[in-house]
Protein backbone atom coordinates (compact mmCIF):
# COMPACT_ATOMS: atom_id res chain seq x y z
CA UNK A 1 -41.51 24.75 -30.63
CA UNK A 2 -44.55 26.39 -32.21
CA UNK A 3 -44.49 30.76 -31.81
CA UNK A 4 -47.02 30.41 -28.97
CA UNK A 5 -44.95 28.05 -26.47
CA UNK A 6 -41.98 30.08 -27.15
CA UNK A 7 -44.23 33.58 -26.23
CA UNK A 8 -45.03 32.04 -22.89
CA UNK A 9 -41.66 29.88 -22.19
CA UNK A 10 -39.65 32.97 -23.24
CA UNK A 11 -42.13 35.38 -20.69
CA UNK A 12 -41.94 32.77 -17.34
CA UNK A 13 -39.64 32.58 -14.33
CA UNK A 14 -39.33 30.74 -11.70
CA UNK A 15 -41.74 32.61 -9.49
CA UNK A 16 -44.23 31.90 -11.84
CA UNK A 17 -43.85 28.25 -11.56
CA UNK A 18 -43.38 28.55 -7.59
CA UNK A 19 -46.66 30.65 -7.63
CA UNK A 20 -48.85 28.00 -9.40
CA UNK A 21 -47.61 25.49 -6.88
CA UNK A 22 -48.09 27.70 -3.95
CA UNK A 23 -51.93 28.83 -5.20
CA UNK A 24 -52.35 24.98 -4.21
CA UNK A 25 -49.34 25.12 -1.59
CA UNK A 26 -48.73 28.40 0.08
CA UNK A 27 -45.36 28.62 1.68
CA UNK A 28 -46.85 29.67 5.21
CA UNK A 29 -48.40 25.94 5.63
CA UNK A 30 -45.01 24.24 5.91
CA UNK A 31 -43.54 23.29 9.12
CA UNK A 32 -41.31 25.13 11.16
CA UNK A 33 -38.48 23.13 10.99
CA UNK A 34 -38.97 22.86 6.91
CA UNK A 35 -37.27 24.35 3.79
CA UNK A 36 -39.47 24.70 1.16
CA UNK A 37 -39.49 27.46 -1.53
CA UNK A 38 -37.10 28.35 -3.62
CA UNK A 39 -33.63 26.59 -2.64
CA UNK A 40 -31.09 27.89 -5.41
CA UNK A 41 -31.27 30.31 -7.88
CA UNK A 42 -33.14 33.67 -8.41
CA UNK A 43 -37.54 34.23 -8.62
CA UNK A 44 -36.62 35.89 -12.39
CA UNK A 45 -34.68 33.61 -13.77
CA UNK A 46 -36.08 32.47 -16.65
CA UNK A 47 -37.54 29.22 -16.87
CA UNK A 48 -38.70 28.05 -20.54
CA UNK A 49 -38.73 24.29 -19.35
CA UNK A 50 -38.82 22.19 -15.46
CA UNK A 51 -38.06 18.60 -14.49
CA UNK A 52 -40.19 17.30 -11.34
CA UNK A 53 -38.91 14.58 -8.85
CA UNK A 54 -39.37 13.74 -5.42
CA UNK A 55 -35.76 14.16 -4.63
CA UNK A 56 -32.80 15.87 -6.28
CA UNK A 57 -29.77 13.71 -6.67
CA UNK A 58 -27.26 13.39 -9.16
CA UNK A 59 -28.80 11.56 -11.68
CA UNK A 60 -31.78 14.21 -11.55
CA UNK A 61 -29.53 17.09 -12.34
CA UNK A 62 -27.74 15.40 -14.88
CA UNK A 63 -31.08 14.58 -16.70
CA UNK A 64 -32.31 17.90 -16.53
CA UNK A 65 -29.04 19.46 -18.14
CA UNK A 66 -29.98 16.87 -20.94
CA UNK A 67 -33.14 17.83 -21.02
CA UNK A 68 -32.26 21.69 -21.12
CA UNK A 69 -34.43 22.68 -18.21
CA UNK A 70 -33.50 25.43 -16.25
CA UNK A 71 -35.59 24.64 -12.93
CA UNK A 72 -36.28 21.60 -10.92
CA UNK A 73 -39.07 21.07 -8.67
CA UNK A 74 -38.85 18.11 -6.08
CA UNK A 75 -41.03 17.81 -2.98
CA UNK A 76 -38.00 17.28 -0.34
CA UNK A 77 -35.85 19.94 0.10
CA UNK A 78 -31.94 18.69 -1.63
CA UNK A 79 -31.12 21.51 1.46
CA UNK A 80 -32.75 20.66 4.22
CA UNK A 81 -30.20 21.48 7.32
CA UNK A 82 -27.39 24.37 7.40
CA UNK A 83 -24.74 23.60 5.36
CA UNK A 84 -20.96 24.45 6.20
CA UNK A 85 -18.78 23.74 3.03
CA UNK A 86 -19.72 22.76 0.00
CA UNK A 87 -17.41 20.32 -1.52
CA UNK A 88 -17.68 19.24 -5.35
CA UNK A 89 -15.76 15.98 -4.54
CA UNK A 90 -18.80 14.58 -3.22
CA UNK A 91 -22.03 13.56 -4.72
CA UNK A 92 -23.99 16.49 -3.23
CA UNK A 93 -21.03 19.22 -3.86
CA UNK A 94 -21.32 17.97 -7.52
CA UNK A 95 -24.70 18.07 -7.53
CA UNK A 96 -24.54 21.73 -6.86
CA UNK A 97 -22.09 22.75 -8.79
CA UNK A 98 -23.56 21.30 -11.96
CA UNK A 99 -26.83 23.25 -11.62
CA UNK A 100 -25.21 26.38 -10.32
CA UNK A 101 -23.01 26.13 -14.00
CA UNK A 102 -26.04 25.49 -15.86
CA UNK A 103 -28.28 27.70 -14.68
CA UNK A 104 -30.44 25.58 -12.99
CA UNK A 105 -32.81 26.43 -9.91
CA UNK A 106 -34.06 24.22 -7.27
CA UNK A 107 -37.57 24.54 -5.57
CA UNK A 108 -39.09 22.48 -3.41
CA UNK A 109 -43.16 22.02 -1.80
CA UNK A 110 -42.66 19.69 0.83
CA UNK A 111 -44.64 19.65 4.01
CA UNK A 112 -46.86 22.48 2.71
CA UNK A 113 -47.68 20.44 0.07
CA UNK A 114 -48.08 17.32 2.38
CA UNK A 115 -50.63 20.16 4.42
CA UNK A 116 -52.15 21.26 1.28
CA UNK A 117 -56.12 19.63 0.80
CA UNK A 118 -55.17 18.99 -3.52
CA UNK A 119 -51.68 17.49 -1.95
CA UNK A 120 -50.59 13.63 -1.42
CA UNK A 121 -53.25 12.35 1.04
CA UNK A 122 -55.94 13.86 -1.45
CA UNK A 123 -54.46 11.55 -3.78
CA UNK A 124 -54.48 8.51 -1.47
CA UNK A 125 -57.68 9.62 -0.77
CA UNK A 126 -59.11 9.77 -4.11
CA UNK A 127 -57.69 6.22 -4.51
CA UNK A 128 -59.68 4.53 -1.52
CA UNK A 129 -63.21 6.28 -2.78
CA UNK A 130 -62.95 8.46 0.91
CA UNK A 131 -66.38 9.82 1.76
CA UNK A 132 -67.08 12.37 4.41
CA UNK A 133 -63.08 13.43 4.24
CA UNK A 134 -61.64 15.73 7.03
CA UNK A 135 -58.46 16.79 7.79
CA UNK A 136 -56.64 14.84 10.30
CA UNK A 137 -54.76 17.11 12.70
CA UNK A 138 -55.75 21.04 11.38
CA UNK A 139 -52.43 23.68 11.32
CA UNK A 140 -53.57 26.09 13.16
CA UNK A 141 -54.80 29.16 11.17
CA UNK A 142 -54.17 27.56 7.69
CA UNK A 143 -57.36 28.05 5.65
CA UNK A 144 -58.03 27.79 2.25
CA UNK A 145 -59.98 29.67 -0.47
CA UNK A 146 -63.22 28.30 0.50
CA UNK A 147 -62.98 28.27 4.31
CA UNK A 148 -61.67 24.45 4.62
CA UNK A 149 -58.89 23.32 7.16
CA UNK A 150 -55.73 22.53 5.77
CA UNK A 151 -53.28 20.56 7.97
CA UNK A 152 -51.73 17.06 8.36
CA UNK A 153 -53.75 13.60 6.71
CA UNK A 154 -56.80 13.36 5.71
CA UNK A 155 -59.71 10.60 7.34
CA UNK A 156 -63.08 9.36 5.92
CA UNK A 157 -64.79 6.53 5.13
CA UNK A 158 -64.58 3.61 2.32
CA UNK A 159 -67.73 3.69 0.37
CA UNK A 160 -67.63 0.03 1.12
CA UNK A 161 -65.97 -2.08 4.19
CA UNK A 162 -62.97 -4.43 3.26
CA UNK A 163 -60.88 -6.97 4.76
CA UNK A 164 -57.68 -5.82 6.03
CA UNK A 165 -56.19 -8.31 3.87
CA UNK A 166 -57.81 -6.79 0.59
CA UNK A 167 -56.93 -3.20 1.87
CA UNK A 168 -53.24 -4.25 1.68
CA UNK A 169 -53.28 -5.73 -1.30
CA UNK A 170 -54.90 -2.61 -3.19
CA UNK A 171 -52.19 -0.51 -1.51
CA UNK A 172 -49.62 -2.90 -2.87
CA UNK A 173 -51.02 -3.20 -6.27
CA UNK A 174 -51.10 1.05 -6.76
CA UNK A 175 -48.11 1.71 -4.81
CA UNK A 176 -45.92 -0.43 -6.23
CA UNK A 177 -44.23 -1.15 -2.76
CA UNK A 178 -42.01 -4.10 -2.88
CA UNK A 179 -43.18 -4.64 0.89
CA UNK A 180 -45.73 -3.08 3.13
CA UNK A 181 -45.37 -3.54 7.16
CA UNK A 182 -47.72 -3.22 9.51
CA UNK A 183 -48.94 -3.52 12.94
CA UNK A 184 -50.57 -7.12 12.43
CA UNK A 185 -53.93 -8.52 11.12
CA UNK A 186 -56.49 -8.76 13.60
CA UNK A 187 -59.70 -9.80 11.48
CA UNK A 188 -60.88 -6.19 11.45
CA UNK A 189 -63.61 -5.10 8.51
CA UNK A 190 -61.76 -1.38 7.47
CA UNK A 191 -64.27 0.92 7.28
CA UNK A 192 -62.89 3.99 8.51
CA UNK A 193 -59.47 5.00 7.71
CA UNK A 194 -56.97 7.93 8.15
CA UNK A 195 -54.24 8.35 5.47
CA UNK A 196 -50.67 10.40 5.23
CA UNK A 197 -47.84 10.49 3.03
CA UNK A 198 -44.05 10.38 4.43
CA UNK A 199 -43.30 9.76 7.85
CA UNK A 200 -46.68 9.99 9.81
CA UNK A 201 -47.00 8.14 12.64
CA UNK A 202 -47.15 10.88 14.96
CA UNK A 203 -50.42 10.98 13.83
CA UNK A 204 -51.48 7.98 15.96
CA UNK A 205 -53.31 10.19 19.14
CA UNK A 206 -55.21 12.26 16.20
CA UNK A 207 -56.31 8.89 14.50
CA UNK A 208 -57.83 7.96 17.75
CA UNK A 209 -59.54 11.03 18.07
CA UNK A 210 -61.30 10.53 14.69
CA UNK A 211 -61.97 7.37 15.72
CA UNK A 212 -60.29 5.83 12.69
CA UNK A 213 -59.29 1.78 12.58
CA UNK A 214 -56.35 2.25 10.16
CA UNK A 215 -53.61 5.16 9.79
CA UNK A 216 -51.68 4.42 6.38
CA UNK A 217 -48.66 6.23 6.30
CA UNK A 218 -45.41 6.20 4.19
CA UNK A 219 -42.64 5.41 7.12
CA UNK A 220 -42.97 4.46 10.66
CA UNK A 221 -40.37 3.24 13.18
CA UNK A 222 -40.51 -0.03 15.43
CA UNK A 223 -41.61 1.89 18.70
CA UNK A 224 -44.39 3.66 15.88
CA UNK A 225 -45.88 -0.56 15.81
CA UNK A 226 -45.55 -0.59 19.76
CA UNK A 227 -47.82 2.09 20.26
CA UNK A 228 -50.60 1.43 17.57
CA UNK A 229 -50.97 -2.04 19.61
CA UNK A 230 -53.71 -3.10 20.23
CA UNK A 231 -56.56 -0.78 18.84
CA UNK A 232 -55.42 0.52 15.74
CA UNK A 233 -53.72 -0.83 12.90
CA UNK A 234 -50.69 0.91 11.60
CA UNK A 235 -49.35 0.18 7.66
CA UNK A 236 -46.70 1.96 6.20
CA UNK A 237 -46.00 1.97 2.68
CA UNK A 238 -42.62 3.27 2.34
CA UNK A 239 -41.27 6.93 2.30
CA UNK A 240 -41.12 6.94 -1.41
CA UNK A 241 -43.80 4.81 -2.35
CA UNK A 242 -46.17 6.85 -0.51
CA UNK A 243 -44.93 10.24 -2.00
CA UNK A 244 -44.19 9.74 -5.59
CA UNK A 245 -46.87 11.05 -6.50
CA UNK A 246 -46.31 14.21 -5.57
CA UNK A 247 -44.91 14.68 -9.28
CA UNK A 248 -47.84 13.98 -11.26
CA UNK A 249 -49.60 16.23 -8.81
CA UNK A 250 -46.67 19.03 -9.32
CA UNK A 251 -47.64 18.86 -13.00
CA UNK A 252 -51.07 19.41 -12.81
CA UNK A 253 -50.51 22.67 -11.12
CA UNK A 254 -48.47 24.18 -13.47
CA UNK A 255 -50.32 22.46 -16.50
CA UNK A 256 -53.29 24.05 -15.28
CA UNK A 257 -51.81 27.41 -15.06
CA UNK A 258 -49.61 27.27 -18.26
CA UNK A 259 -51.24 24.64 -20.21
CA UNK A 260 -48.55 24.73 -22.70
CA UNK A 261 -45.39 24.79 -21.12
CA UNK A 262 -42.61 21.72 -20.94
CA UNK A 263 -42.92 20.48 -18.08
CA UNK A 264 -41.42 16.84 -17.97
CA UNK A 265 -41.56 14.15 -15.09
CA UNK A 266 -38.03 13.00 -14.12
CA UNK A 267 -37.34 9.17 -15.68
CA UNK A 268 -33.85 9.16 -13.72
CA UNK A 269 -35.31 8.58 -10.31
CA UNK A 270 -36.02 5.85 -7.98
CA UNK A 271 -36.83 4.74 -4.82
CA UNK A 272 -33.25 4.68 -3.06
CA UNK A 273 -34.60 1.47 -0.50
CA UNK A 274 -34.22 -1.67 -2.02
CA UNK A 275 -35.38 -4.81 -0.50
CA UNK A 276 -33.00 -8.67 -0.81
């Protein structure tokens, strides 16, 4: 490590890192029910090196010990609901323990992030060339910088129509899902099309509203595909596949606030849904 990375590793904490995700990301745009922000660990610790992820698990906190990092950012919470004992017997407990002993601090930008204009449906969005973009269902209040809405999906326009078949297989193809479901092919040219990461098929009413023929979403449930019959189509991706990019998007925040810090996208992780 050169004498400049170790002057601004050596001068960072963890509310530095949380505050270049949350100039994207601000805490207020989460949900109610949601628990992002800083999970364990103190806003000056310091923090000379992070590990991002989607999810914390076990193998996540045993590669950043190997790593030396001394934060990890995932977008979901690893505490989501109260918690009434803490046992290190089980995966979790150890989980826990293991950072607490080596110092390292959990954070976590989850549905502010998923609110967030620059967050993962900007990225889906970017992906299908969206023209004309607007947010799908506004959070009331939640404005950025500029004036824009920030709130839940994004809808626009392809620059040019495609079959529903060759939508699917371009969401396959960047994904990486081993299996997409949706609502059924109809013959439809796409045109307009409404995107969210994670579970957002509650969407559905605003979708209609914009007058969209698609919502693609990351996880929907069977009664989700009842309800999208007959006039739109729903396609879900898959919880993970949809949000796993939330990483590379994690790093450019704090890359482009501390160009030179170690920041490191976790290798352990993996999308815990496998498919015979």
């Amino acid at each position: 490590m050169d004498r400049t990375r170790q002057t601004e590793a050596a001068r960072l904490t963890a509310a530095d890192i949380a505050g270049a995700i949350e100039a994207v990301a601000p805490l207020a745009w989460q949900e109610s029910y949601d628990n992002a922000g800083l999970i364990l660990g103190s806003p000056q610790q310091p923090v000379e090196k992070v590990l991002l992820c989607t999810d914390i698990t076990p193998n996540v906190v045993e590669e950043a010990i190997a790593e030396g990092a001394q934060m990890i950012v995932s977008h979901h919470p690893a505490i989501f609901r109260g918690l009434k004992r803490i046992d290190p017997a089980t995966p979790f407990g150890r989980m826990l323990q293991r950072s607490m002993a080596h110092g390292i601090a959990w954070y976590a930008a989850h549905t502010n992030f998923d609110n967030a204009p620059e967050g993962v449906n900007a990225y889906w969005a970017d992906k299908l060339g969206l023209q004309h973009r607007a947010v799908l269902e506004p959070l009331p209040g939640a404005k950025t910088a500029e004036g824009g809405a920030a709130g839940a999906g994004l809808y626009g326009t392809l620059p040019q129509a495609v079959t529903e078949t060759e939508l699917l297989q371009r969401l396959k193809a960047w994904s990486g899902a081993a299996c997409i479901r949706h609502s059924g092919l109809s013959g439809r040219t796409i045109e307009r099309v409404a995107v969210c990461g994670g579970s957002g098929a509650f969407l559905q009413a605003s979708a209609r509203r914009a007058r969209v023929q698609v919502l693609i979403t990351g996880e929907a449930k069977y009664h989700d595909f009842v309800e999208a019959l007959p006039d739109l189509w729903l396609v879900e991706l898959g919880h993970f596949e949809s949000e796993q990019f939330t990483k590379q998007l994690f790093y450019e925040c704090i890359k482009k606030n501390f160009p030179i810090f170690a920041v490191r996208i976790s290798e352990a992780e993996h999308c815990p849904v496998c498919y015979f």
